[in-house]
C-alpha atoms as a PDB file:
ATOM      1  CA  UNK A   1       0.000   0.000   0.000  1.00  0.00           C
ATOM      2  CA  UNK A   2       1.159   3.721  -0.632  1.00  0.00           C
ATOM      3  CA  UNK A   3       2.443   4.582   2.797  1.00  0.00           C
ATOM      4  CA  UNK A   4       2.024   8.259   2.130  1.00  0.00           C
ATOM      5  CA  UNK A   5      -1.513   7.925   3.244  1.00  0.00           C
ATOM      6  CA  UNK A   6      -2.525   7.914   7.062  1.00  0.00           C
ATOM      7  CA  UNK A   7      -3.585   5.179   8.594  1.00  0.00           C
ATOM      8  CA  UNK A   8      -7.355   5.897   8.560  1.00  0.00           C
ATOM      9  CA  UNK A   9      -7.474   6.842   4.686  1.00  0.00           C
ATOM     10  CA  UNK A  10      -6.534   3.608   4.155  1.00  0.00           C
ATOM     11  CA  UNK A  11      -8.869   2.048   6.880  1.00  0.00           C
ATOM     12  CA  UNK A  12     -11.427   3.921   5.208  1.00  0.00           C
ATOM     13  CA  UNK A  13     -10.678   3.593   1.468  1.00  0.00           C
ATOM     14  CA  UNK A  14     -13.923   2.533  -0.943  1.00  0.00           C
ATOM     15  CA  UNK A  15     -13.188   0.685  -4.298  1.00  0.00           C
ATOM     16  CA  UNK A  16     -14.315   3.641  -5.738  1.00  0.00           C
ATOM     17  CA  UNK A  17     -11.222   5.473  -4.904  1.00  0.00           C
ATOM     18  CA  UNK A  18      -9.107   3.334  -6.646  1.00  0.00           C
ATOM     19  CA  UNK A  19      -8.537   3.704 -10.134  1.00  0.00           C
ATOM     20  CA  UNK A  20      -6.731   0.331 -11.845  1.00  0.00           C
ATOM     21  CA  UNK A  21      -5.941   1.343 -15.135  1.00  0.00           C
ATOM     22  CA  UNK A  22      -5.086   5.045 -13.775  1.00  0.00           C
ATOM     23  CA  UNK A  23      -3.280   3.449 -11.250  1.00  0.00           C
ATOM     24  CA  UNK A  24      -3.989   6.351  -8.950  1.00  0.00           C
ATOM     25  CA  UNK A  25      -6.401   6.504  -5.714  1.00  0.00           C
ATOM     26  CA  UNK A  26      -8.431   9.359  -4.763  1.00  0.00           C
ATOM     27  CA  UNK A  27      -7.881   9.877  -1.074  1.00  0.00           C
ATOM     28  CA  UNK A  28     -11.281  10.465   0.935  1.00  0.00           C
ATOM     29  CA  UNK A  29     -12.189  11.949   3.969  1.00  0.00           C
ATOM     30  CA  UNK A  30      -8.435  13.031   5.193  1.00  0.00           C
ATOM     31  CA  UNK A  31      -7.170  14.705   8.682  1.00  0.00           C
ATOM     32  CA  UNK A  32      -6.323  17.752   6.902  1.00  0.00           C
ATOM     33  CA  UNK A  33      -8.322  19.578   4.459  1.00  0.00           C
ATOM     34  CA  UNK A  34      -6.104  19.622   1.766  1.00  0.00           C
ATOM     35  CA  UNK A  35      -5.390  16.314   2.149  1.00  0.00           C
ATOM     36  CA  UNK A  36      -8.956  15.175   1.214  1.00  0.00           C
ATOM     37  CA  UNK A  37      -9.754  14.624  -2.373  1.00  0.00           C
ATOM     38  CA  UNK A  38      -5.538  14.534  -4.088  1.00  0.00           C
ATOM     39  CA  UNK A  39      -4.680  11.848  -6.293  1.00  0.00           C
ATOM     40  CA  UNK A  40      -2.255   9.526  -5.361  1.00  0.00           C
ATOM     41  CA  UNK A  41      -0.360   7.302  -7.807  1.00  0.00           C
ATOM     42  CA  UNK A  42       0.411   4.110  -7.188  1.00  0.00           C
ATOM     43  CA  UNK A  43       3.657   2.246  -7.714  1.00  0.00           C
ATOM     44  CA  UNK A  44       3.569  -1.104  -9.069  1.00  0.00           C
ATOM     45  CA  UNK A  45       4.320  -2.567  -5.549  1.00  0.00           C
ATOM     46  CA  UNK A  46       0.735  -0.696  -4.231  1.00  0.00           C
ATOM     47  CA  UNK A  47      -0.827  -1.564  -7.604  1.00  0.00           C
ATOM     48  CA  UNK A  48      -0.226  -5.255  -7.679  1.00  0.00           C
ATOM     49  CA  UNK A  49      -0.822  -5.460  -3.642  1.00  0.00           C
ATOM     50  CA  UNK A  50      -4.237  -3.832  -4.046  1.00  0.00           C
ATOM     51  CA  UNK A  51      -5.228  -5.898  -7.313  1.00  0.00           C
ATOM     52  CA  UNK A  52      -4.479  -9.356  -5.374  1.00  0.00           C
ATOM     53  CA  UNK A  53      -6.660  -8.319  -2.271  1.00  0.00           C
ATOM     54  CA  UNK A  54      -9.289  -7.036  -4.934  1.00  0.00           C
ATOM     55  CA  UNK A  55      -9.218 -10.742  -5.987  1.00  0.00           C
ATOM     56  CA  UNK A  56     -10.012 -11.669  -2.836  1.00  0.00           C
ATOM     57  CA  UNK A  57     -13.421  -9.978  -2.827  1.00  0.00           C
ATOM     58  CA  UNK A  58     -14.858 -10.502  -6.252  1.00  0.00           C
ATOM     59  CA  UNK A  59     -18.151  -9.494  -5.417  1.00  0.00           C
ATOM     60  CA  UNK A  60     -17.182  -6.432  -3.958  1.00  0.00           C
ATOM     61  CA  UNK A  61     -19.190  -3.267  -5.226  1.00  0.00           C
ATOM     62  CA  UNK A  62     -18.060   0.402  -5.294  1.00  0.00           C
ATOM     63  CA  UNK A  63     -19.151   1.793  -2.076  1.00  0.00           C
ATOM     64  CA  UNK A  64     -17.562  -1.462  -0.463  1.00  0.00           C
ATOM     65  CA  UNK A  65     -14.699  -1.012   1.553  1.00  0.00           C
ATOM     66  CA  UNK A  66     -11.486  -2.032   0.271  1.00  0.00           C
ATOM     67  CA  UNK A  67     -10.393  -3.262   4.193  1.00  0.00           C
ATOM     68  CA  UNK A  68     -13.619  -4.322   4.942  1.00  0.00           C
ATOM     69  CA  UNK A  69     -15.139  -4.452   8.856  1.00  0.00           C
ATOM     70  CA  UNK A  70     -14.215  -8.229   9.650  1.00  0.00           C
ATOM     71  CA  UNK A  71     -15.447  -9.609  13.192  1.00  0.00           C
ATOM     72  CA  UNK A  72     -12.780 -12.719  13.622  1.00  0.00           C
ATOM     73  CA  UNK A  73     -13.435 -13.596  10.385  1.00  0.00           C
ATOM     74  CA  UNK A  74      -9.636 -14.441   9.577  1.00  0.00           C
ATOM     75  CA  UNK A  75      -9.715 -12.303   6.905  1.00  0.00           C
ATOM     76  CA  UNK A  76      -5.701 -12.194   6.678  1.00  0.00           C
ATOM     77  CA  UNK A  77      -5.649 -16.008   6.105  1.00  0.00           C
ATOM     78  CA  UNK A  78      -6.016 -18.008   2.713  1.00  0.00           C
ATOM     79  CA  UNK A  79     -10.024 -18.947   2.677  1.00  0.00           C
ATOM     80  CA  UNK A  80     -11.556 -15.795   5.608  1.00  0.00           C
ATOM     81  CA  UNK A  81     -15.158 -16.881   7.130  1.00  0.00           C
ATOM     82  CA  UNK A  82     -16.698 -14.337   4.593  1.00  0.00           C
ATOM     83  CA  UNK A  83     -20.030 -14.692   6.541  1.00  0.00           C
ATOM     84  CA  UNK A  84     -18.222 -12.301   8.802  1.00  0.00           C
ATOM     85  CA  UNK A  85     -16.826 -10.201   6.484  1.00  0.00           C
ATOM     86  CA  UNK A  86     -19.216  -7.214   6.309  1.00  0.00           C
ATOM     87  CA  UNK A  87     -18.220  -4.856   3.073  1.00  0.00           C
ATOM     88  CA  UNK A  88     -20.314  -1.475   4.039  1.00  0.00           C
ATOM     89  CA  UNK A  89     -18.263  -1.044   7.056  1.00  0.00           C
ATOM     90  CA  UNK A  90     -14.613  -0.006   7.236  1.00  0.00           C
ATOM     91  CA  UNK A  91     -12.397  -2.612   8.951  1.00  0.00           C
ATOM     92  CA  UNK A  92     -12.609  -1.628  13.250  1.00  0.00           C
ATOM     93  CA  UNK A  93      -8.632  -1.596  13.878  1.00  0.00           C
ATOM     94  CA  UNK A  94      -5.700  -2.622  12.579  1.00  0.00           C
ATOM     95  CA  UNK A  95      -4.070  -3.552  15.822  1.00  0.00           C
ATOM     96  CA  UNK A  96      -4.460  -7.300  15.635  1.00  0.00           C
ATOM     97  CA  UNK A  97      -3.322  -7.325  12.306  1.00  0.00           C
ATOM     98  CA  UNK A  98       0.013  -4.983  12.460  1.00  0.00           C
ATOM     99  CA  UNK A  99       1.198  -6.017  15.984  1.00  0.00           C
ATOM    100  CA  UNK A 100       1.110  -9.765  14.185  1.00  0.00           C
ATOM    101  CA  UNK A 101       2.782  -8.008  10.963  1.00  0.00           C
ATOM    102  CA  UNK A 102       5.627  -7.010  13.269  1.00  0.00           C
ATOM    103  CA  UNK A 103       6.559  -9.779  14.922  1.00  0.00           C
ATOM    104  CA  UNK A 104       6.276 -12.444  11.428  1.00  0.00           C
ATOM    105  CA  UNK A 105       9.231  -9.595  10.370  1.00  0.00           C
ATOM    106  CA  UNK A 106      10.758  -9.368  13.623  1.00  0.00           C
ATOM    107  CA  UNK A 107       9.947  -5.282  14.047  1.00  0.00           C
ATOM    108  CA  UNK A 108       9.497  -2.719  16.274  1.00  0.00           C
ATOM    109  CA  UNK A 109       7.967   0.570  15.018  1.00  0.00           C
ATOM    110  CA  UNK A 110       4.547   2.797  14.621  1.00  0.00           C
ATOM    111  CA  UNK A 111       2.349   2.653  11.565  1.00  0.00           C
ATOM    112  CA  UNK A 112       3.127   6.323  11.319  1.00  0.00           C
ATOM    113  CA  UNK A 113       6.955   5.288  10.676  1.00  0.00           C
ATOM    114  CA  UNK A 114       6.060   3.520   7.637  1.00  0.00           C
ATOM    115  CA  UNK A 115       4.291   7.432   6.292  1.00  0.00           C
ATOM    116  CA  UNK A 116       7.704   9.096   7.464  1.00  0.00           C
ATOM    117  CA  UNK A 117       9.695   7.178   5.928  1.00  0.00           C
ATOM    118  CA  UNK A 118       7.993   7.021   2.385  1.00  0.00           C
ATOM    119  CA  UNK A 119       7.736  11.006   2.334  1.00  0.00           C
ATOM    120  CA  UNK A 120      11.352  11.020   3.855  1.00  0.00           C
ATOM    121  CA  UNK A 121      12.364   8.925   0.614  1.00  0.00           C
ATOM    122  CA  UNK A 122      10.761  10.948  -1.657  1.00  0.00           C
ATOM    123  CA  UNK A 123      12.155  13.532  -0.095  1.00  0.00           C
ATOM    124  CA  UNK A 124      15.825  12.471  -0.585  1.00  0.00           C
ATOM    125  CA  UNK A 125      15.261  12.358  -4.568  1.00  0.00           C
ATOM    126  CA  UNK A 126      15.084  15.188  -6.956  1.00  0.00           C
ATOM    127  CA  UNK A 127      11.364  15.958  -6.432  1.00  0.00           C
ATOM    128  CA  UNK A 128       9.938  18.991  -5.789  1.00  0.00           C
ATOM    129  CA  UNK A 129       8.682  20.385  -2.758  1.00  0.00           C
ATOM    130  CA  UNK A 130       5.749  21.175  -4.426  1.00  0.00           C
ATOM    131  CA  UNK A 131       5.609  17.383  -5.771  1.00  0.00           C
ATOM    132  CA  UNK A 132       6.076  16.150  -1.893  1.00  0.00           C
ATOM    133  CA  UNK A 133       3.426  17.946  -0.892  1.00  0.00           C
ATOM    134  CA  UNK A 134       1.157  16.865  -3.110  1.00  0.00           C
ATOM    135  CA  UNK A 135       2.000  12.788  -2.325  1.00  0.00           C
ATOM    136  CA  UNK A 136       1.614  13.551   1.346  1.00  0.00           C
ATOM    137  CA  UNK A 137      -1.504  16.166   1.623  1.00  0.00           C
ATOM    138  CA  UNK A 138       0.474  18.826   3.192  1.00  0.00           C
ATOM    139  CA  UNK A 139      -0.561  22.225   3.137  1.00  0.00           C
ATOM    140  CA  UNK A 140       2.394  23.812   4.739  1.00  0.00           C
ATOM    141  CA  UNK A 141       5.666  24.316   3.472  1.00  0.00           C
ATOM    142  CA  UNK A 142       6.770  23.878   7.580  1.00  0.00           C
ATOM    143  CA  UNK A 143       4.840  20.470   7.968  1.00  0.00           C
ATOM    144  CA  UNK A 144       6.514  18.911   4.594  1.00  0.00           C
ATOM    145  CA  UNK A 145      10.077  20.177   6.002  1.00  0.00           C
ATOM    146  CA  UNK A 146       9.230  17.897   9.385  1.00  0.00           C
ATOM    147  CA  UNK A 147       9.254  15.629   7.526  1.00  0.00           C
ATOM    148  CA  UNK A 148      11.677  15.723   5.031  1.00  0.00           C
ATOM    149  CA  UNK A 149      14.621  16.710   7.396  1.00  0.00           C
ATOM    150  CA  UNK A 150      17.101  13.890   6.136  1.00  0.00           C
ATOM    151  CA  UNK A 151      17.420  15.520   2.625  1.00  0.00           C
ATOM    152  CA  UNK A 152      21.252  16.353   3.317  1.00  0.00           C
ATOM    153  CA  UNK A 153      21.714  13.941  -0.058  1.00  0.00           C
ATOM    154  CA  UNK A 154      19.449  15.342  -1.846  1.00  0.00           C
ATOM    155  CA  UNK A 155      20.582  18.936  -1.143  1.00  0.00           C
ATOM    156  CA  UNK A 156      24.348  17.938  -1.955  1.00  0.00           C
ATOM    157  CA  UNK A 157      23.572  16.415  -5.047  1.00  0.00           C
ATOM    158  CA  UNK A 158      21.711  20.119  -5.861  1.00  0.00           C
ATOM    159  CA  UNK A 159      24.621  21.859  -5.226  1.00  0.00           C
ATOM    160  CA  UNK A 160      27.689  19.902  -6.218  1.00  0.00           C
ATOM    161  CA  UNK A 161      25.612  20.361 -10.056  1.00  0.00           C
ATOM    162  CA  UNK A 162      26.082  24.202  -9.910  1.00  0.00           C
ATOM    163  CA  UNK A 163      29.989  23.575  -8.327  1.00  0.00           C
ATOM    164  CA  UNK A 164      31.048  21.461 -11.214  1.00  0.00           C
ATOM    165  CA  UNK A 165      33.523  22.893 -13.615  1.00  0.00           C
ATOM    166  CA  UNK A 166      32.627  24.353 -16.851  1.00  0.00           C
ATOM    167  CA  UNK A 167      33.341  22.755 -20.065  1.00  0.00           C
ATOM    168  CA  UNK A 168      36.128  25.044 -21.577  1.00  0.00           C
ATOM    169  CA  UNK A 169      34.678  24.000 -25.514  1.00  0.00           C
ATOM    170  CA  UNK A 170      31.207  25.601 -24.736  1.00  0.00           C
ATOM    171  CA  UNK A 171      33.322  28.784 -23.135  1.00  0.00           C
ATOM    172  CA  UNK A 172      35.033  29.281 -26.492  1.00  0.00           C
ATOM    173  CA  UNK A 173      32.462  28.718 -28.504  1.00  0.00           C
ATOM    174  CA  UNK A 174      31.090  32.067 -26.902  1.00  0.00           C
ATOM    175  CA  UNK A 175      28.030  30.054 -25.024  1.00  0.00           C
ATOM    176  CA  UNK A 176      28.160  32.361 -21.388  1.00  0.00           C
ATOM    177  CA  UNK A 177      26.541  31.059 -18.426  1.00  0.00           C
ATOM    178  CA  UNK A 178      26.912  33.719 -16.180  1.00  0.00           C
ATOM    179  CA  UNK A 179      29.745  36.868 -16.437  1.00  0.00           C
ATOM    180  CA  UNK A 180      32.566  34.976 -14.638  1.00  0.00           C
ATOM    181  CA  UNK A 181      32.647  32.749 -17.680  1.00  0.00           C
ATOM    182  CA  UNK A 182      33.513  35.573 -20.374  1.00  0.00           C
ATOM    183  CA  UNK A 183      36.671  36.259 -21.075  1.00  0.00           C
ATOM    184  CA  UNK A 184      38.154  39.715 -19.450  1.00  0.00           C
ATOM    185  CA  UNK A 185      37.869  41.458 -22.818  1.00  0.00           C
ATOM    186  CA  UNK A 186      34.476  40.225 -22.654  1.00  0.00           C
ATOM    187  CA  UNK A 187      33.783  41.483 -19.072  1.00  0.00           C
ATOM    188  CA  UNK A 188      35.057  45.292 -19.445  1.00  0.00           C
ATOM    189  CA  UNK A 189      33.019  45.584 -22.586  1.00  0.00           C
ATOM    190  CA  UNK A 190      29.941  44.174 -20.700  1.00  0.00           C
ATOM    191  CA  UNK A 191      30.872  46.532 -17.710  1.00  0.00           C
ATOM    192  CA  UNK A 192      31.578  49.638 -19.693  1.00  0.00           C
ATOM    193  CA  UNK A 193      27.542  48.877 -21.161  1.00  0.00           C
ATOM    194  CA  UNK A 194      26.237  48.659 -17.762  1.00  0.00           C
ATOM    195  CA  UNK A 195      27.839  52.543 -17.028  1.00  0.00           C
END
């Protein structure tokens, strides 16, 4: 599953919100305001996870819940008792079923963590602020940055591109980047126009 999305948009997600052959999901009722409503795209990792549970619900109808209320119905095991699988009624808590997650993998951390760490990633590429925002429904410029405070890679990677040095064939083939590539010649001429 995307784990850019909170824990209750995807306790609450309908089939309707996903879109297969968009590959995108339309986030619902959010915690935030601008959070309710974006589009999401999903990787193919999300994509195929969300097409194999579809499978497991073949009946299931748009306004169906895509983690459907489940009273020990098993519904994490190979053949659920779907006679207590109820579809029009999001699934109660995921407790149970990510405190048993943790310990198959041998892990200790918050559901949150996984949401942290996915914006933290995306973070720590060449996307935009703008573009981070948009995955994780923040409004605030402030709220993305708590976020996204590992981005020391990122940020070297940005500047070590405008350190590099310049190729000396574009210099003298009179292609200027800025003034302190012209030659001095160049410079007094371009000074003497600014007077």
């Amino acid at each position: 599953m995307n784990t850019a999305l909170r824990k209750n948009e995807i306790r609450t997600l309908q089939w309707s919100q996903i879109d297969f052959f968009r590959k995108e999901l339309i986030v619902g009722k959010s915690k935030t305001e601008g959070s309710s409503g974006r589009l999401v795209p999903l990787n193919p990792l999300a994509l195929a996870s969300l097409l194999k549970w579809a499978g497991r619900f073949p009946k299931s109808k748009p306004e169906h819940y895509v983690f459907p209320a489940c009273e020990a119905a098993g519904i994490e095991r190979e053949h659920p008792d779907m006679e207590r699988v109820d579809p029009c009624k999001p699934i109660k808590s995921w407790r149970s079923a990510w405190r048993a997650a943790l310990k198959r993998a041998g892990l200790k951390l918050r559901f949150h963590d996984l949401r942290h760490t996915c914006i933290t990633k995306v973070a720590e590429t060449t996307a935009s602020d703008q573009t981070i925002m948009a995955i994780a429904g923040h409004v605030s410029q402030k709220m993305m940055e708590h976020y996204s405070h590992i981005r020391m890679e990122a940020k070297r990677v940005a500047l070590d591109l405008i350190a590099q040095t310049p190729n000396p064939a574009i210099i003298q083939a009179g292609v200027h980047q800025n003034s302190n590539q012209v030659s001095e010649g160049e410079k007094r001429g371009f000074a003497n126009s600014m007077n």
